[in-house]
C-alpha atoms as a PDB file:
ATOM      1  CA  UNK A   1      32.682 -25.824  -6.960  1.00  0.00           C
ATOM      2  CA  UNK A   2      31.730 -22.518  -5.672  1.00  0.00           C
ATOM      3  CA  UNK A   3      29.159 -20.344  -7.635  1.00  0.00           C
ATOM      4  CA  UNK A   4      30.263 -17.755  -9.527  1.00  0.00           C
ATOM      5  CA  UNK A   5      29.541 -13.826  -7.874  1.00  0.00           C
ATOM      6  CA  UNK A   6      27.854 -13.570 -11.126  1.00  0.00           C
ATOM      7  CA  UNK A   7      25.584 -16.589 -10.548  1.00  0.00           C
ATOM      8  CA  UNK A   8      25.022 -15.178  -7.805  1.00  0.00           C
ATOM      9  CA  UNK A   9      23.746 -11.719  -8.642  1.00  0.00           C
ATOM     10  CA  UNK A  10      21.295 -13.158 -11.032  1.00  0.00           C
ATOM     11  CA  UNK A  11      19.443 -15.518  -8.686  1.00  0.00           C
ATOM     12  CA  UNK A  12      16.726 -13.468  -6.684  1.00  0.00           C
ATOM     13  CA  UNK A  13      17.767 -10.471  -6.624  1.00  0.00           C
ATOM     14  CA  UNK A  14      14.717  -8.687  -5.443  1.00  0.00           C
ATOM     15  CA  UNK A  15      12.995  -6.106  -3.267  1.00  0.00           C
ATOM     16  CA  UNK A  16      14.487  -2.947  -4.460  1.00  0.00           C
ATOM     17  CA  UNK A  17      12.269   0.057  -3.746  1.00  0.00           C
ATOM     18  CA  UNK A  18       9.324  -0.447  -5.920  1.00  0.00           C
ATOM     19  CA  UNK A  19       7.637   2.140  -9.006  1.00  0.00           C
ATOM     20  CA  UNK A  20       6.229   5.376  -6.886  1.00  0.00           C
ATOM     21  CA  UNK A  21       2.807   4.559  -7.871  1.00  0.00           C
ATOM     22  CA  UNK A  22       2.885   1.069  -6.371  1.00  0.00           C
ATOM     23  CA  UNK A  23       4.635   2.983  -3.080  1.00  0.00           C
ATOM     24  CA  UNK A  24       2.044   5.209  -2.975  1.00  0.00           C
ATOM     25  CA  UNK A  25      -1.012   2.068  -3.042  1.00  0.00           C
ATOM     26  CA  UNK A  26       1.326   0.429  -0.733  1.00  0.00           C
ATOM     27  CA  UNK A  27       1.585   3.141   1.600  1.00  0.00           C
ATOM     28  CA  UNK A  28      -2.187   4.498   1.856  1.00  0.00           C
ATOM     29  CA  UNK A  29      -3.056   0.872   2.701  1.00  0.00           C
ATOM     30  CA  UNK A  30      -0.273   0.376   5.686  1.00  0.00           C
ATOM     31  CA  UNK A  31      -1.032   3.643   7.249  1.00  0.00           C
ATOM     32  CA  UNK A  32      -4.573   2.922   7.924  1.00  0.00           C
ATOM     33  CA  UNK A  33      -3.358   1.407  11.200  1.00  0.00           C
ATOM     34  CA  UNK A  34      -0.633   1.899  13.798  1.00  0.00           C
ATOM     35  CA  UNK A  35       0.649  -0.830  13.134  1.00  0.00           C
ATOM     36  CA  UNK A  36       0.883  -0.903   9.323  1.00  0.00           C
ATOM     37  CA  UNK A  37       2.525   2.399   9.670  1.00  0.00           C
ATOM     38  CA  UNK A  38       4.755   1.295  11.886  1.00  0.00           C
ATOM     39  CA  UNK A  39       5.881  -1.227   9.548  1.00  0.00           C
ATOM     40  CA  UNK A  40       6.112   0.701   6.703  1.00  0.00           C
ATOM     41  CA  UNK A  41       8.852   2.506   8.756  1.00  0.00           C
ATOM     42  CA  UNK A  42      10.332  -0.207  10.154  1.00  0.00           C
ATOM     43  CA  UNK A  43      10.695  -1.925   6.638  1.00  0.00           C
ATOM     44  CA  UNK A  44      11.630   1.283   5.131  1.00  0.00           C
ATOM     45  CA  UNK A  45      14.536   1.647   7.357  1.00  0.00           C
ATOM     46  CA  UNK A  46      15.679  -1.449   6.871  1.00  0.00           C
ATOM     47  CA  UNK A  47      16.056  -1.135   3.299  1.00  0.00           C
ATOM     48  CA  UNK A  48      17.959   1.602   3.740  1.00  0.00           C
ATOM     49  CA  UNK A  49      20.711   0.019   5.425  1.00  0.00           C
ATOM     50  CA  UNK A  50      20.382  -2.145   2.891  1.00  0.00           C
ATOM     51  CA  UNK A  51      21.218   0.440   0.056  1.00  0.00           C
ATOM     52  CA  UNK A  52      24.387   2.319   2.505  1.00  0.00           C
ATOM     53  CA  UNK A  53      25.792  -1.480   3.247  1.00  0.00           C
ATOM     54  CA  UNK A  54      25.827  -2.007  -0.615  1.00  0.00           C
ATOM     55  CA  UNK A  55      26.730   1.070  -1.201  1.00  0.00           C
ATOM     56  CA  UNK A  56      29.832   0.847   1.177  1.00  0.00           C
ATOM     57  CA  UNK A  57      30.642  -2.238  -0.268  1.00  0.00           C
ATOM     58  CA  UNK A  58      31.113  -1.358  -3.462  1.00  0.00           C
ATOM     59  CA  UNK A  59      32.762   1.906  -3.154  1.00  0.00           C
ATOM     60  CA  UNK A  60      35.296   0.306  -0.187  1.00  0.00           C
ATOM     61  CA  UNK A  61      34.548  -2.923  -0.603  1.00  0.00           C
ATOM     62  CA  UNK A  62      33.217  -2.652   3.541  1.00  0.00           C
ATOM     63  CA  UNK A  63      32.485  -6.258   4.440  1.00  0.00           C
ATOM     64  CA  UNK A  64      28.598  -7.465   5.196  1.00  0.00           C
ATOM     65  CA  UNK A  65      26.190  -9.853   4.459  1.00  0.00           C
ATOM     66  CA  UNK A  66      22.640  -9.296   4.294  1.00  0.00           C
ATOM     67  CA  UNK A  67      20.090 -11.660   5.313  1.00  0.00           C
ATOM     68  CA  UNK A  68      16.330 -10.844   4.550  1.00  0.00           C
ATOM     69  CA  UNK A  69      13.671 -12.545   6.662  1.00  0.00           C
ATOM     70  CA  UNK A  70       9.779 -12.277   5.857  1.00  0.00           C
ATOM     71  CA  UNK A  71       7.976 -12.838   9.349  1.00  0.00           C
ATOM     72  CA  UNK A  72       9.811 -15.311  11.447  1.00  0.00           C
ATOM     73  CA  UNK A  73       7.577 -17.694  13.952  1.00  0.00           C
ATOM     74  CA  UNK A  74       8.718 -20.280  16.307  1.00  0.00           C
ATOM     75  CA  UNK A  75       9.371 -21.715  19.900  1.00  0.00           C
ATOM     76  CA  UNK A  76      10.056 -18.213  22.381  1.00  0.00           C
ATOM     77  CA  UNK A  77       8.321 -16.206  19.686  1.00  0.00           C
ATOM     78  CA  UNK A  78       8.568 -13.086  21.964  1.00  0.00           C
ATOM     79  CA  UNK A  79       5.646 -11.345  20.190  1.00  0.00           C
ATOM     80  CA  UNK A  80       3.159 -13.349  19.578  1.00  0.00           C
ATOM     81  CA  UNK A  81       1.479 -12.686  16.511  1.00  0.00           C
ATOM     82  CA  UNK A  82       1.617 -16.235  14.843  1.00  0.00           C
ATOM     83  CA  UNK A  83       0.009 -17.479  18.132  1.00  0.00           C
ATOM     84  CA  UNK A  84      -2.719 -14.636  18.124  1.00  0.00           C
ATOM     85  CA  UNK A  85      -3.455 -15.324  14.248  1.00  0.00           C
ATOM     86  CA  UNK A  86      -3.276 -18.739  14.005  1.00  0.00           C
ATOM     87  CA  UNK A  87      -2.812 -21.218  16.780  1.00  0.00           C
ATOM     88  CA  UNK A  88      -5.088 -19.839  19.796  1.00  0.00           C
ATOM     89  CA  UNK A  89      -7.997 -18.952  17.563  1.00  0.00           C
ATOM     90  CA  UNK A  90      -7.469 -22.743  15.593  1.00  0.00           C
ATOM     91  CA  UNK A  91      -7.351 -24.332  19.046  1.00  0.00           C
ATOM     92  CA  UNK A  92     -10.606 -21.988  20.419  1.00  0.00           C
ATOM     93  CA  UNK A  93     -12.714 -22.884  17.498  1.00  0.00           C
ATOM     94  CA  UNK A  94     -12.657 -19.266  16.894  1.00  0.00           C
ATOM     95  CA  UNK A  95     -12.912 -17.719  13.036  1.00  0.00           C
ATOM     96  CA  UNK A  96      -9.057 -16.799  11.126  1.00  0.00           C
ATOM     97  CA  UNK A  97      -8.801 -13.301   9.701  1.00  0.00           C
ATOM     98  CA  UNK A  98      -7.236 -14.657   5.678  1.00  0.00           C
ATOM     99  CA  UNK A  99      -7.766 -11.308   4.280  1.00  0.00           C
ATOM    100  CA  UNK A 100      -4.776  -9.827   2.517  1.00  0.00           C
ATOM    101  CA  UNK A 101      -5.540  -6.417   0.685  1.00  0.00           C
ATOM    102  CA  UNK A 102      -4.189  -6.722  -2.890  1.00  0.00           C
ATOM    103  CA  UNK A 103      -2.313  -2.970  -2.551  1.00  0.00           C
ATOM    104  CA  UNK A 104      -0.212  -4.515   0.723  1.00  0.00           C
ATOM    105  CA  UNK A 105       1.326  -7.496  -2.067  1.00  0.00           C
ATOM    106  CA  UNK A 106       3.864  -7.167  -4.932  1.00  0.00           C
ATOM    107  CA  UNK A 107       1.853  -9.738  -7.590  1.00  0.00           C
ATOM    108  CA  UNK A 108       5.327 -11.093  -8.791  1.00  0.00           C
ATOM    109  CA  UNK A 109       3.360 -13.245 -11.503  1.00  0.00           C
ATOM    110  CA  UNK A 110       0.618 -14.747  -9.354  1.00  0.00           C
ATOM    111  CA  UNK A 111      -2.713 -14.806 -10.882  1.00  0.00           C
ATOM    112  CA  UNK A 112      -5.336 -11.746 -10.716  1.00  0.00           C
ATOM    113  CA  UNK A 113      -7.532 -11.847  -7.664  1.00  0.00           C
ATOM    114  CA  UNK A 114      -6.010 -14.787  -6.226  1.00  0.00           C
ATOM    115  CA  UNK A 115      -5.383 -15.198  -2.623  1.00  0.00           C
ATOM    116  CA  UNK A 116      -1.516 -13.783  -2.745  1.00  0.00           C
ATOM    117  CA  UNK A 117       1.123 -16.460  -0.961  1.00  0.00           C
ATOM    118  CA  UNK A 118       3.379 -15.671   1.345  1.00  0.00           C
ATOM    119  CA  UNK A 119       7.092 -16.492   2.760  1.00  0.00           C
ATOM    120  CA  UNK A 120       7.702 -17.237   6.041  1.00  0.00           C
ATOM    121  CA  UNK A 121      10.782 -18.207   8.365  1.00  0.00           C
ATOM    122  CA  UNK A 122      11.080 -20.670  11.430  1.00  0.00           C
ATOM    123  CA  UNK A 123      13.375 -18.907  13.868  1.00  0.00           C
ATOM    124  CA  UNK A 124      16.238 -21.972  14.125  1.00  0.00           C
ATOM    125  CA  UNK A 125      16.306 -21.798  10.459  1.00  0.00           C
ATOM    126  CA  UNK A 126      17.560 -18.322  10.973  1.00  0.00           C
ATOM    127  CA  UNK A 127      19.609 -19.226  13.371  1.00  0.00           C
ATOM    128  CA  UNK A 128      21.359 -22.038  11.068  1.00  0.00           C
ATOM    129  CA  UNK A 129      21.175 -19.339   8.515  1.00  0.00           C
ATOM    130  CA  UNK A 130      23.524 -17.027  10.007  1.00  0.00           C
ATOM    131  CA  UNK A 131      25.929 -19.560  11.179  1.00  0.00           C
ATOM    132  CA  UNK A 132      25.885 -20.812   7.533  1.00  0.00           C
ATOM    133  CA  UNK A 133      26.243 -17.029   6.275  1.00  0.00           C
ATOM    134  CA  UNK A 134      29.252 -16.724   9.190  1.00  0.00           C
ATOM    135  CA  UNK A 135      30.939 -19.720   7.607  1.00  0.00           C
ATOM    136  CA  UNK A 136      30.942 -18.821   4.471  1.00  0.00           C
ATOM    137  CA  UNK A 137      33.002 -16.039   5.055  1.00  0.00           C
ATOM    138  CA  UNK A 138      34.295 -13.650   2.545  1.00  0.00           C
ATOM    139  CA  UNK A 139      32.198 -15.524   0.024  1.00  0.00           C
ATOM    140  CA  UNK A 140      29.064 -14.519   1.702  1.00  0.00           C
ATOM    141  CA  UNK A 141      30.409 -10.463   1.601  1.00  0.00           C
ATOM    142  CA  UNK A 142      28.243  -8.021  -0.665  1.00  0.00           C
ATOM    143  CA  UNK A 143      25.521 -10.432  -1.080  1.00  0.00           C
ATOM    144  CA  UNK A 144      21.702 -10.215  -0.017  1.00  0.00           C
ATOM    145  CA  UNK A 145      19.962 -13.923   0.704  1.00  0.00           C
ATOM    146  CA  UNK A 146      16.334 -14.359   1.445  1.00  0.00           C
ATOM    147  CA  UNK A 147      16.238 -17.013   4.301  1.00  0.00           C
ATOM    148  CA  UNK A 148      12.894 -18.340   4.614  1.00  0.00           C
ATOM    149  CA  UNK A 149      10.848 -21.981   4.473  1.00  0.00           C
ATOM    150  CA  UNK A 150      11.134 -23.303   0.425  1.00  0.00           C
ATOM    151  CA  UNK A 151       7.428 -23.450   0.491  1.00  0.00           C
ATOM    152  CA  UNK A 152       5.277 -20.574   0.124  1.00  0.00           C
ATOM    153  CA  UNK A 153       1.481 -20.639   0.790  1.00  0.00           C
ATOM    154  CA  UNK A 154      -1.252 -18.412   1.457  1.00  0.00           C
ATOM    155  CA  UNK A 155      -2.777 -17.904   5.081  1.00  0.00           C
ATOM    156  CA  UNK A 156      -5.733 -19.588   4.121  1.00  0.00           C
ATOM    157  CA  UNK A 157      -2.810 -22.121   3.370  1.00  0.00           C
ATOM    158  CA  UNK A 158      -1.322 -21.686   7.320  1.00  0.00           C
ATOM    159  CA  UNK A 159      -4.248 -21.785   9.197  1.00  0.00           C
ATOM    160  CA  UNK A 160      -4.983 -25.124   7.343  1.00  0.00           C
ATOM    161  CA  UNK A 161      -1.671 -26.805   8.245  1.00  0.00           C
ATOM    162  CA  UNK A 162      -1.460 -24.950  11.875  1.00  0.00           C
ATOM    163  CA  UNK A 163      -5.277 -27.210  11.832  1.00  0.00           C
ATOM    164  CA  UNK A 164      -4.149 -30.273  10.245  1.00  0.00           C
ATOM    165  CA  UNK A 165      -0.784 -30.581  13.078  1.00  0.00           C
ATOM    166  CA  UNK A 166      -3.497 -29.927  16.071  1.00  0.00           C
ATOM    167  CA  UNK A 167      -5.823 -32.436  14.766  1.00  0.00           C
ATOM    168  CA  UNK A 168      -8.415 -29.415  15.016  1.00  0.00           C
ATOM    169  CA  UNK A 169     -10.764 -27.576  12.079  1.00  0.00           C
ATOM    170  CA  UNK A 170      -9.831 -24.050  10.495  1.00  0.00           C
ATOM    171  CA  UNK A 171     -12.677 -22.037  10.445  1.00  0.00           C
ATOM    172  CA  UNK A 172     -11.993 -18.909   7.560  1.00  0.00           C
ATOM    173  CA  UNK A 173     -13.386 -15.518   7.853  1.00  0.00           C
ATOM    174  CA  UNK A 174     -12.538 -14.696   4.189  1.00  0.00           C
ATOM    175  CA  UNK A 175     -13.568 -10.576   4.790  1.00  0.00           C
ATOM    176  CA  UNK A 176     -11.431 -10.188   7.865  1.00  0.00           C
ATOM    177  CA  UNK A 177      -8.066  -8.584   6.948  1.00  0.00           C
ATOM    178  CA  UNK A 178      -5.261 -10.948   8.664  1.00  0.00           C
ATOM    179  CA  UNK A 179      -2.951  -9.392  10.820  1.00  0.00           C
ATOM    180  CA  UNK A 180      -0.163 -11.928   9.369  1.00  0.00           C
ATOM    181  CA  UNK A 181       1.768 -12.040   8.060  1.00  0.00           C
ATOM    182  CA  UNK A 182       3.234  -8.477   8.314  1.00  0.00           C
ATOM    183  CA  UNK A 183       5.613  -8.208   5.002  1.00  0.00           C
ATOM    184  CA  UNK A 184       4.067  -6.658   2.373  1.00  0.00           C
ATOM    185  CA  UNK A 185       6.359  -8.165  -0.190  1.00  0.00           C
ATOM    186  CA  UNK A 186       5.346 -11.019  -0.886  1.00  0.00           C
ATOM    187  CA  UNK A 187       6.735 -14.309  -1.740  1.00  0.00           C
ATOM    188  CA  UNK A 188      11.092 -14.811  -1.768  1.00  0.00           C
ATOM    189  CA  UNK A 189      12.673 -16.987  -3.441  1.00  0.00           C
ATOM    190  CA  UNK A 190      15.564 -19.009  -1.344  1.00  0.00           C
ATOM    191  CA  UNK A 191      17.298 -20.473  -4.099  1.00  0.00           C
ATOM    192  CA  UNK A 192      20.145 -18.127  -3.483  1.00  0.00           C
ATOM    193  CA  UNK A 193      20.997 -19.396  -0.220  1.00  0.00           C
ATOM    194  CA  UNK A 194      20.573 -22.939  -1.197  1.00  0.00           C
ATOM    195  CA  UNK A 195      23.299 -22.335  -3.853  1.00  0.00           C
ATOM    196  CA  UNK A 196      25.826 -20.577  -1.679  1.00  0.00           C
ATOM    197  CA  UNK A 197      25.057 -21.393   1.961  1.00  0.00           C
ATOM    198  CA  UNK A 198      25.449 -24.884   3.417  1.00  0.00           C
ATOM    199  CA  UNK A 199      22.086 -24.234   4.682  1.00  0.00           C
ATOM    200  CA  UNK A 200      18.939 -25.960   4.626  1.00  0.00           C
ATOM    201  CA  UNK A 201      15.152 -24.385   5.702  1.00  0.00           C
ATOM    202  CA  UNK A 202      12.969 -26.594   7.896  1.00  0.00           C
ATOM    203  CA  UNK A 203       9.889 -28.315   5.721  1.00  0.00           C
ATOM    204  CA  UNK A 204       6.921 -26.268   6.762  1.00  0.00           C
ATOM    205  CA  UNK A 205       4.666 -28.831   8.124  1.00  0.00           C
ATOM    206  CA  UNK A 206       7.304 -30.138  10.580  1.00  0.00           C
ATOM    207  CA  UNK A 207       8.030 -26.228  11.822  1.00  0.00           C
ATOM    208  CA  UNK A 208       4.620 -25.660  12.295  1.00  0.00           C
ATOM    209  CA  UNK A 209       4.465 -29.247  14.494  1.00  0.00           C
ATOM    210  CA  UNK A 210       7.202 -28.260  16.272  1.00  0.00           C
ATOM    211  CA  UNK A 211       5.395 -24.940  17.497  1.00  0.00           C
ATOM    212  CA  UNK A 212       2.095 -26.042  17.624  1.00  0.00           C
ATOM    213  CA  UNK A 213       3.413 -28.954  20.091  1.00  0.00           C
END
């Protein structure tokens, strides 16, 4: 049996613009870098098309689907960054930046101080995700689903399993801010898509194999 649209709407619905005073912590953090400013824009934007596509849909009922990814890594990664971050410098012997500033991370319940985890997708799964999302059709219409690995872990957590698959050591640099991952949101929750979608994320160990090989 199909779940309900009201089923639906309750599980994870999330990432709605957040309090101004959290923005504003957010924002003075990203923009100490190009970078981080750049993807305070780029994420910004986003989420507005987010809003007009919802927006459209329920004043015209427009169809669309929304899929939300946190950073995506994987075989003909065309930028890099999980590389850079994790695998060269694991493979080099060289030191991996695990630093997250608190301000860049929505605390969604984790505990105080704690190193925050993170979501993160392995490209085929998006793939499979918007094939899934396709074949669902009208059912899929005016809905948001995170698509990202079930298991969420800090990088401290990564740069231990990107080790453990090249039968190398992780060396931590614990005061060096990482450069990934680049969402600032935090953790998702995929339960959403595992309700609706016929769709199933990749275990993370066996992604990270797969690109580490």
């Amino acid at each position: 049996m199909a779940p309900s649209r009201t089923l639906l709407r309750v599980v994870a619905r999330c990432c709605a613009r957040p309090p101004p005073d959290e923005a504003e912590a957010h924002a003075a953090v990203a923009s100490r870098t190009p970078e981080g400013a750049y993807q305070l824009r780029y994420g910004g934007a986003k989420l507005s098309c987010d809003e007009a596509l919802a927006e459209a849909w329920e004043s015209e009922r427009f169809p669309y689907t929304s899929l939300r990814l946190p950073d995506v890594y994987g075989v003909y990664d065309n930028l890099g960054g999980f590389f850079e971050s994790f695998v060269d410098p694991i493979l080099a012997g060289r030191p991996v930046a695990t630093l997250v500033p608190p301000e860049r991370v929505r605390p969604r319940g984790q505990p105080a101080g704690a190193a925050p985890k993170m979501s993160w997708v392995y490209a085929p799964d998006v793939v499979s995700a918007v094939l899934a999302a396709h074949a669902a059709g009208a059912a899929a219409y005016g809905e948001v689903f995170h698509v990202a690995h079930v298991a969420r872990v800090t990088v401290a957590d990564m740069a231990e399993v990107v080790a453990k698959v090249a039968n190398a050591t992780a060396v931590l640099d614990e005061t060096a801010v990482a450069a990934m991952p680049q969402h600032d949101v935090g953790p998702v929750a995929v339960h959403k898509a595992l309700l609706a979608l016929d769709w199933r994320p990749t275990p993370l160990r066996d992604a990270v194999r797969a690109v580490v090989a």
